[in-house]
PDB file of N, CA and C in Angstrom:
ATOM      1  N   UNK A   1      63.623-172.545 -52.092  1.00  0.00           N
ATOM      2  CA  UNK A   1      63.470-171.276 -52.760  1.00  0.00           C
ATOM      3  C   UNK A   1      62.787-170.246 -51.853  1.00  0.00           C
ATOM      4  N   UNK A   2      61.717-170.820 -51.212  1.00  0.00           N
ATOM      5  CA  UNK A   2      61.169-170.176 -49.873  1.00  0.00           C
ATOM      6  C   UNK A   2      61.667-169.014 -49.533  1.00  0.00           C
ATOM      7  N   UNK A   3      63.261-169.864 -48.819  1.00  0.00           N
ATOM      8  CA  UNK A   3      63.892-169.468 -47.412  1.00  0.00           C
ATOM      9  C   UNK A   3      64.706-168.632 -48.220  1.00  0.00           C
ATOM     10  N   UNK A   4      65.369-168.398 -49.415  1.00  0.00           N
ATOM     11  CA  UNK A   4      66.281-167.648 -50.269  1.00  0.00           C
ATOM     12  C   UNK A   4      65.617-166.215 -50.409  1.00  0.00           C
ATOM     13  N   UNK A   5      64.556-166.157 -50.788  1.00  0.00           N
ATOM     14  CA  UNK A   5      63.995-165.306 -50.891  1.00  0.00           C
ATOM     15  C   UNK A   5      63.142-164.521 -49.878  1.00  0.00           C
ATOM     16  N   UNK A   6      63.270-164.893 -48.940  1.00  0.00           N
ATOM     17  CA  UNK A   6      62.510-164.472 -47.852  1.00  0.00           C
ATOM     18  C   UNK A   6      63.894-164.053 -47.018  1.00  0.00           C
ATOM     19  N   UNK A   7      64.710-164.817 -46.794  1.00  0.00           N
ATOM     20  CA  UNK A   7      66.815-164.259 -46.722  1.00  0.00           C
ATOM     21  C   UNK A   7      66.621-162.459 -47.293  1.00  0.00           C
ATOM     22  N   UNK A   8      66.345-162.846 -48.684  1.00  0.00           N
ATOM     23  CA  UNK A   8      66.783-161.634 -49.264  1.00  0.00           C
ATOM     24  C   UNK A   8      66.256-160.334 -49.132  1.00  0.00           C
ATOM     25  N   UNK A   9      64.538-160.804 -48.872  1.00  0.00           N
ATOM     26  CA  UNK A   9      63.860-159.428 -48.843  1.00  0.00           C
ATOM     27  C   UNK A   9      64.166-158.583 -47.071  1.00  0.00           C
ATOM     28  N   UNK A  10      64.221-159.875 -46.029  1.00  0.00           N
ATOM     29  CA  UNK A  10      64.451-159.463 -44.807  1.00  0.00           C
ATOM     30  C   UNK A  10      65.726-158.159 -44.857  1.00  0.00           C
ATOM     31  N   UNK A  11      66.791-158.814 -45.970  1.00  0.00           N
ATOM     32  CA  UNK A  11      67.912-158.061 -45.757  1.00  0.00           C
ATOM     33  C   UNK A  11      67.580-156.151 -46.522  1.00  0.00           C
ATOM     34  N   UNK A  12      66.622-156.283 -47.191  1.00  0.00           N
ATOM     35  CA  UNK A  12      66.562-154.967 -47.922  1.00  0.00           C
ATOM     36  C   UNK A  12      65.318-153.812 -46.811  1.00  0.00           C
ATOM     37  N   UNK A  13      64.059-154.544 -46.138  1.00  0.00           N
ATOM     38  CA  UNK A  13      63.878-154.021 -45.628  1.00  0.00           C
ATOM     39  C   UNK A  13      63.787-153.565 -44.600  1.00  0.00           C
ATOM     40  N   UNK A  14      62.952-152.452 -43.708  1.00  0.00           N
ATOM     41  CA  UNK A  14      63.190-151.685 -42.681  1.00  0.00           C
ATOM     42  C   UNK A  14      62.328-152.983 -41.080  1.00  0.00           C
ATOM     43  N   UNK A  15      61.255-152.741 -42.275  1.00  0.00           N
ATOM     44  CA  UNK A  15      60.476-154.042 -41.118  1.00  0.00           C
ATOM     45  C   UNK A  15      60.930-155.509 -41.098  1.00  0.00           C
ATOM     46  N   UNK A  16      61.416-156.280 -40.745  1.00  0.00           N
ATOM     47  CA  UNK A  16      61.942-157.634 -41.186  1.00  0.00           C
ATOM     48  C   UNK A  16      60.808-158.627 -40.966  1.00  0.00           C
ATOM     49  N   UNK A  17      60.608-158.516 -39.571  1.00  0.00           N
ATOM     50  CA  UNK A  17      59.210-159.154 -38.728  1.00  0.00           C
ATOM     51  C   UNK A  17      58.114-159.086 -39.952  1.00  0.00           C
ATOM     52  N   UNK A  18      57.490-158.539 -40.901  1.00  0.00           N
ATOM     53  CA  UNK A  18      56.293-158.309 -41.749  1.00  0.00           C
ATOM     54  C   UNK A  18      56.444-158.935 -42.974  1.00  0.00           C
ATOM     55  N   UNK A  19      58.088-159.639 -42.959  1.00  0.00           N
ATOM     56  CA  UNK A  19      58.342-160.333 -44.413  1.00  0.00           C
ATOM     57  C   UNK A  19      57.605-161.550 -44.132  1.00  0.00           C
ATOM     58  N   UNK A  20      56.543-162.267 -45.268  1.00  0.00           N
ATOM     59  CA  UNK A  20      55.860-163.454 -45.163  1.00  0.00           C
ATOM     60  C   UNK A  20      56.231-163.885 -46.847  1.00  0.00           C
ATOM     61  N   UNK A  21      56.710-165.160 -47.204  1.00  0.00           N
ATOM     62  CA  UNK A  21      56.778-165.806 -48.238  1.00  0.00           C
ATOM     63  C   UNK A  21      55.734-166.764 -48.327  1.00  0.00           C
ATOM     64  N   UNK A  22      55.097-166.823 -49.522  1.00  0.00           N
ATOM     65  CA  UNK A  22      54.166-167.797 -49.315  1.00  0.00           C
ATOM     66  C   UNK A  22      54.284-168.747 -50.843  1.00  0.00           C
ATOM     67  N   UNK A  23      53.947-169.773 -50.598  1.00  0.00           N
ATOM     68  CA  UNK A  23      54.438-170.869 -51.998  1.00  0.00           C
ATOM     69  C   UNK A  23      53.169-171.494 -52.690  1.00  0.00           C
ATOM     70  N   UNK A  24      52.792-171.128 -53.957  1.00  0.00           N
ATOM     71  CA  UNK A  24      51.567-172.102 -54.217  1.00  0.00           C
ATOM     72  C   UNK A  24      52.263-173.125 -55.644  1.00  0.00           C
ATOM     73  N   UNK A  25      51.738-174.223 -55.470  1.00  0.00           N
ATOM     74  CA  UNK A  25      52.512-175.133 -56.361  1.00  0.00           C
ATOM     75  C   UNK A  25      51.124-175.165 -57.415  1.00  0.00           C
ATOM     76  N   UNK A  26      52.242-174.589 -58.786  1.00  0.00           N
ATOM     77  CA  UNK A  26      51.021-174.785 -59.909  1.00  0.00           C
ATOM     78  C   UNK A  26      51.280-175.411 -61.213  1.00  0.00           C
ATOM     79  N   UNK A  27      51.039-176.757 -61.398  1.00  0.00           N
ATOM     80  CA  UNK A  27      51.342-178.063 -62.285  1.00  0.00           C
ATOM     81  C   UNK A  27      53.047-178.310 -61.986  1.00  0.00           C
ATOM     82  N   UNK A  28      53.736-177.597 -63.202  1.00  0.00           N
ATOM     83  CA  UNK A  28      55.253-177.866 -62.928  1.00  0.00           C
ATOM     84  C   UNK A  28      55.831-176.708 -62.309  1.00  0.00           C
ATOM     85  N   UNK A  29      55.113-175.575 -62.313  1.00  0.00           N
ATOM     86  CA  UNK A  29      55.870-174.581 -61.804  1.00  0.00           C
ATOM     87  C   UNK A  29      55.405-174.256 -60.255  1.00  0.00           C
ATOM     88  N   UNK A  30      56.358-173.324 -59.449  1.00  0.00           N
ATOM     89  CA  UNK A  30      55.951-172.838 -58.170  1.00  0.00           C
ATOM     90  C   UNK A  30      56.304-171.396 -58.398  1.00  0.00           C
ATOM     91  N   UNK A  31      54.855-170.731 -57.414  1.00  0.00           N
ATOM     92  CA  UNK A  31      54.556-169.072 -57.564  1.00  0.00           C
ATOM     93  C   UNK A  31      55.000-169.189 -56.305  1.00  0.00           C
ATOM     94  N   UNK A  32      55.914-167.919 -56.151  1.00  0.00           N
ATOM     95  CA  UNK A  32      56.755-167.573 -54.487  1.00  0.00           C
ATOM     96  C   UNK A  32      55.797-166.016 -54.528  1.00  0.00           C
ATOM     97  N   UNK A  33      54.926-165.971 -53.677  1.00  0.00           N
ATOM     98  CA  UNK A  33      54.245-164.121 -53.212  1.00  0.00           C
ATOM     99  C   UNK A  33      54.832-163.596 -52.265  1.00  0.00           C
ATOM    100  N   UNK A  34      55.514-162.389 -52.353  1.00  0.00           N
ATOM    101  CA  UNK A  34      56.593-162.051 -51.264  1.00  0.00           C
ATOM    102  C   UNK A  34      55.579-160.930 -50.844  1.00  0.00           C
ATOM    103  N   UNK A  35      55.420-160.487 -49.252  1.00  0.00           N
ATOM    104  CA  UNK A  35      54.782-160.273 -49.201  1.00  0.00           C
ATOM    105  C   UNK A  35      55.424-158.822 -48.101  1.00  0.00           C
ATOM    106  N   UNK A  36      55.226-157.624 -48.149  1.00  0.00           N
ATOM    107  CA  UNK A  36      56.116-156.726 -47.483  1.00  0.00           C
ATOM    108  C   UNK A  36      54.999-155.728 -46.542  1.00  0.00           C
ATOM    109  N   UNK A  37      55.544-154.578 -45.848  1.00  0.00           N
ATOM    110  CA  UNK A  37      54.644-153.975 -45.439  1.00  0.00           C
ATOM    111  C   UNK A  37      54.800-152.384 -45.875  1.00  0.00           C
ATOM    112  N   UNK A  38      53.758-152.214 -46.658  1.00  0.00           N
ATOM    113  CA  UNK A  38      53.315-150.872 -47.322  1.00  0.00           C
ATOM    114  C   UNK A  38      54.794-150.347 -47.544  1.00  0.00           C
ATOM    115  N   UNK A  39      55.280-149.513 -45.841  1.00  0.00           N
ATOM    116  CA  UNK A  39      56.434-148.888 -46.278  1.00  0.00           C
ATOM    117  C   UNK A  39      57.429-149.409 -47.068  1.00  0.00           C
ATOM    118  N   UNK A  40      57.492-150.140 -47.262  1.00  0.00           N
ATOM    119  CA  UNK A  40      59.188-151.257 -47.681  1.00  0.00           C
ATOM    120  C   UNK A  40      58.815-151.799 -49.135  1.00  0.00           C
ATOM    121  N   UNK A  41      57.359-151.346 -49.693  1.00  0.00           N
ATOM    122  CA  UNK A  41      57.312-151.665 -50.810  1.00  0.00           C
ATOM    123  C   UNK A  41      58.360-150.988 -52.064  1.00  0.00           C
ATOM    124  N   UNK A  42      58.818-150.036 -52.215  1.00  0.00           N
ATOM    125  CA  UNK A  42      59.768-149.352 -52.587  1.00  0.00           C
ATOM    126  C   UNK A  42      60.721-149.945 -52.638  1.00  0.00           C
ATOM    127  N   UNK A  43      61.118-150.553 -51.370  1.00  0.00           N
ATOM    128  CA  UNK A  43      62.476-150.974 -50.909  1.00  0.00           C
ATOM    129  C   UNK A  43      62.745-152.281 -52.235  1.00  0.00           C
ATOM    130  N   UNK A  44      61.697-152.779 -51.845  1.00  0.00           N
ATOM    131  CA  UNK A  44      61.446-154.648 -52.507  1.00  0.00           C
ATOM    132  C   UNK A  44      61.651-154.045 -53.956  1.00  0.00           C
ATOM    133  N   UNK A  45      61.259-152.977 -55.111  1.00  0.00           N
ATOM    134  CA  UNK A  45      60.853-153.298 -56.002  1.00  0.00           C
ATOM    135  C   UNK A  45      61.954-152.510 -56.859  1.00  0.00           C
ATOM    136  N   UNK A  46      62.081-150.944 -56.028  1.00  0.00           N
ATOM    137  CA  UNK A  46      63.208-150.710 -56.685  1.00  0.00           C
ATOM    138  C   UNK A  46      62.945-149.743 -57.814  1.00  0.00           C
ATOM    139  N   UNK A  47      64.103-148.643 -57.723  1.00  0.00           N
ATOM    140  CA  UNK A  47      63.788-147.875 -58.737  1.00  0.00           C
ATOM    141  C   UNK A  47      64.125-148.896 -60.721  1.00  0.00           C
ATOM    142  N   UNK A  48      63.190-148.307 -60.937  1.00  0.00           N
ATOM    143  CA  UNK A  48      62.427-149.042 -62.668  1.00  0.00           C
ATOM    144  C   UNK A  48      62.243-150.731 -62.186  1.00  0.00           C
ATOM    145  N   UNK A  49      62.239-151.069 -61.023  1.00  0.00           N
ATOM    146  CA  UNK A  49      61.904-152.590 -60.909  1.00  0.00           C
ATOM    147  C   UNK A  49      63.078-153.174 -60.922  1.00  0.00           C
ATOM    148  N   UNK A  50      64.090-152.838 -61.018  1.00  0.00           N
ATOM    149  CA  UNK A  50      65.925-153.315 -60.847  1.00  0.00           C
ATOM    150  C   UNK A  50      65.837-154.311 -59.984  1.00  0.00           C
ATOM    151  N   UNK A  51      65.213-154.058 -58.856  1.00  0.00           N
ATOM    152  CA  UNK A  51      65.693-155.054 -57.288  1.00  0.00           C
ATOM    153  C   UNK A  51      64.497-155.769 -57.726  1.00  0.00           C
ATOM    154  N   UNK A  52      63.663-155.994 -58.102  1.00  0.00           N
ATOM    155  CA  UNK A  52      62.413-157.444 -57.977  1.00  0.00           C
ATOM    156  C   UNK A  52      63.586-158.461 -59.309  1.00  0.00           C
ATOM    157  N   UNK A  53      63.732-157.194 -60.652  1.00  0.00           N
ATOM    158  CA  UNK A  53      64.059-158.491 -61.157  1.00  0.00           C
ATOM    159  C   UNK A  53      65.882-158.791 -61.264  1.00  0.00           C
ATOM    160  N   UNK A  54      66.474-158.406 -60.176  1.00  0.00           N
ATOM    161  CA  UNK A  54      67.539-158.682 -59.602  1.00  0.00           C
ATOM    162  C   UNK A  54      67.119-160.239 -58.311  1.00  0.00           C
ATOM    163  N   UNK A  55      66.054-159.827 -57.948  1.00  0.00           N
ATOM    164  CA  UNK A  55      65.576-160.959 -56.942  1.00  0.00           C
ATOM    165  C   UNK A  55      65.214-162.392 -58.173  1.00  0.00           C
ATOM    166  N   UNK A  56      64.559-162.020 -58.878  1.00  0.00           N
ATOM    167  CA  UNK A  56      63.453-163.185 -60.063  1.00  0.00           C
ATOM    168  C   UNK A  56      65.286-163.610 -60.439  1.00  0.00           C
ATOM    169  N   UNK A  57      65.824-163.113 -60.873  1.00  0.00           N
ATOM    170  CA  UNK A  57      67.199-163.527 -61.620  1.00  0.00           C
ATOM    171  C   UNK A  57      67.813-164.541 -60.690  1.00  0.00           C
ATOM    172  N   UNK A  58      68.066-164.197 -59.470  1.00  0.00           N
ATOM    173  CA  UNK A  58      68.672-165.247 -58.187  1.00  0.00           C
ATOM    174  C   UNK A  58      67.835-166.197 -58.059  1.00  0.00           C
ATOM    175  N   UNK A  59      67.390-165.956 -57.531  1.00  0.00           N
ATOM    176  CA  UNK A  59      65.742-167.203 -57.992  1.00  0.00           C
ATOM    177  C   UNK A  59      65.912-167.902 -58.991  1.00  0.00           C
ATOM    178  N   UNK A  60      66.008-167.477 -60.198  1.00  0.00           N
ATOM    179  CA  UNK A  60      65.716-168.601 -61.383  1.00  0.00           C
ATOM    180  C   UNK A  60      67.124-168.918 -61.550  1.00  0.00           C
ATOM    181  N   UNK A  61      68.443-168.444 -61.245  1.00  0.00           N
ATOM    182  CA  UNK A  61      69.454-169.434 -61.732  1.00  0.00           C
ATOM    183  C   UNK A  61      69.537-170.725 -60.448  1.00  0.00           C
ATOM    184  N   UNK A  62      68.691-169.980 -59.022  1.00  0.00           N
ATOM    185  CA  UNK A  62      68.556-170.878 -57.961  1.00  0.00           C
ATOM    186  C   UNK A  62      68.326-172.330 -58.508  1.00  0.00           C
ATOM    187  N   UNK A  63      66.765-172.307 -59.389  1.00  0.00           N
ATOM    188  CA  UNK A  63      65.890-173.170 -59.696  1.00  0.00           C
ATOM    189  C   UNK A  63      66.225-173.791 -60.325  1.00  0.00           C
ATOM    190  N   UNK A  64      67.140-173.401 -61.621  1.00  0.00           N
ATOM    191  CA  UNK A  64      67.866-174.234 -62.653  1.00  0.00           C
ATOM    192  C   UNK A  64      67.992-175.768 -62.155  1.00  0.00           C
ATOM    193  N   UNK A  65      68.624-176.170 -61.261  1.00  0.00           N
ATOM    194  CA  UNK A  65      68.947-177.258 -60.760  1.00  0.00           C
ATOM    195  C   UNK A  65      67.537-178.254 -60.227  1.00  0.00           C
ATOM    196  N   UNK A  66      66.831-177.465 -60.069  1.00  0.00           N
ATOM    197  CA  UNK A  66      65.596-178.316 -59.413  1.00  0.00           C
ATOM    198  C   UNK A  66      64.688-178.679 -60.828  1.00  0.00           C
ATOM    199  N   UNK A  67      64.796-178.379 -61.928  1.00  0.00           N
ATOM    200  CA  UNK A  67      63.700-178.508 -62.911  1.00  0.00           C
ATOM    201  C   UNK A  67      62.503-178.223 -62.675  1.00  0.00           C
ATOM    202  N   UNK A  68      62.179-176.695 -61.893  1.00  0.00           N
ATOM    203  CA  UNK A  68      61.109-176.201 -61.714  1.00  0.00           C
ATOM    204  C   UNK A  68      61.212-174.768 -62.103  1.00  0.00           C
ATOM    205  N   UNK A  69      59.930-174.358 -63.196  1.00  0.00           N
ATOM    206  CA  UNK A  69      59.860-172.978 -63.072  1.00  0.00           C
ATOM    207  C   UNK A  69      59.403-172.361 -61.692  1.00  0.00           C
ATOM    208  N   UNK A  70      60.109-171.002 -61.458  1.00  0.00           N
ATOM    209  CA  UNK A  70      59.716-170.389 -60.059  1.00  0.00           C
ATOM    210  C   UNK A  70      59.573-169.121 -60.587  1.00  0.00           C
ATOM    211  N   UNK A  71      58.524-168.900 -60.243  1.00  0.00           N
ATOM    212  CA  UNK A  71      58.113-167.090 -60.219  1.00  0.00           C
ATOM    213  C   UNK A  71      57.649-166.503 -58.946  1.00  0.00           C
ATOM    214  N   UNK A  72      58.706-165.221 -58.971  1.00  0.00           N
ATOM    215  CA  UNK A  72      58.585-164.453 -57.714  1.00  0.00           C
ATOM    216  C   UNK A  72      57.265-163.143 -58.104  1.00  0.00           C
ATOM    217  N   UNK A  73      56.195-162.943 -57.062  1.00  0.00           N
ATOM    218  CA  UNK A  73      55.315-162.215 -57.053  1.00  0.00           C
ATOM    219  C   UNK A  73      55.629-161.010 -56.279  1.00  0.00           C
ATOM    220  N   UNK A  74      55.396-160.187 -56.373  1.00  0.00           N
ATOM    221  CA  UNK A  74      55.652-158.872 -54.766  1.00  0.00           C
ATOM    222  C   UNK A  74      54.039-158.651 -54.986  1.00  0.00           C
ATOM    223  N   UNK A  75      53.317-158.985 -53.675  1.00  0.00           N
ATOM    224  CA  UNK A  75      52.505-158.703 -53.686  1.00  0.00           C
ATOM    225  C   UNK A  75      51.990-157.335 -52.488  1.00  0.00           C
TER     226      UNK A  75
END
């Protein structure tokens, strides 16, 4: 789920080099913190939030198969 999402944000923003995914495992679920740089926050989130939860949507039909909740953070 990592590498999917860290795929995706590289492709939307300007800086690619500053994309960092980071994974914390919490009981059954895993928190993905995507992590961008200042400028490209826009980019990641999207006018009314469209593109984060266009990202959370790919992500969770990703996860379906693994029997893990995954939540994407933009931090």
């Amino acid at each position: 789920m990592k590498e999917l999402v860290e795929v995706i944000a590289k492709a939307l923003v300007d800086n690619p080099d500053e994309v960092v995914v980071t994974e914390k495992q919490e009981g059954k679920g895993i928190t993905l913190e995507l992590h961008v740089a200042q400028s490209d926050m826009g980019k990641v989130i999207g006018k009314q939030g469209r593109i984060a939860k266009a990202i959370r949507s790919v992500v969770k039909a990703a996860s379906f198969n693994e029997d893990q909740k995954v939540d994407v953070e933009i931090v």
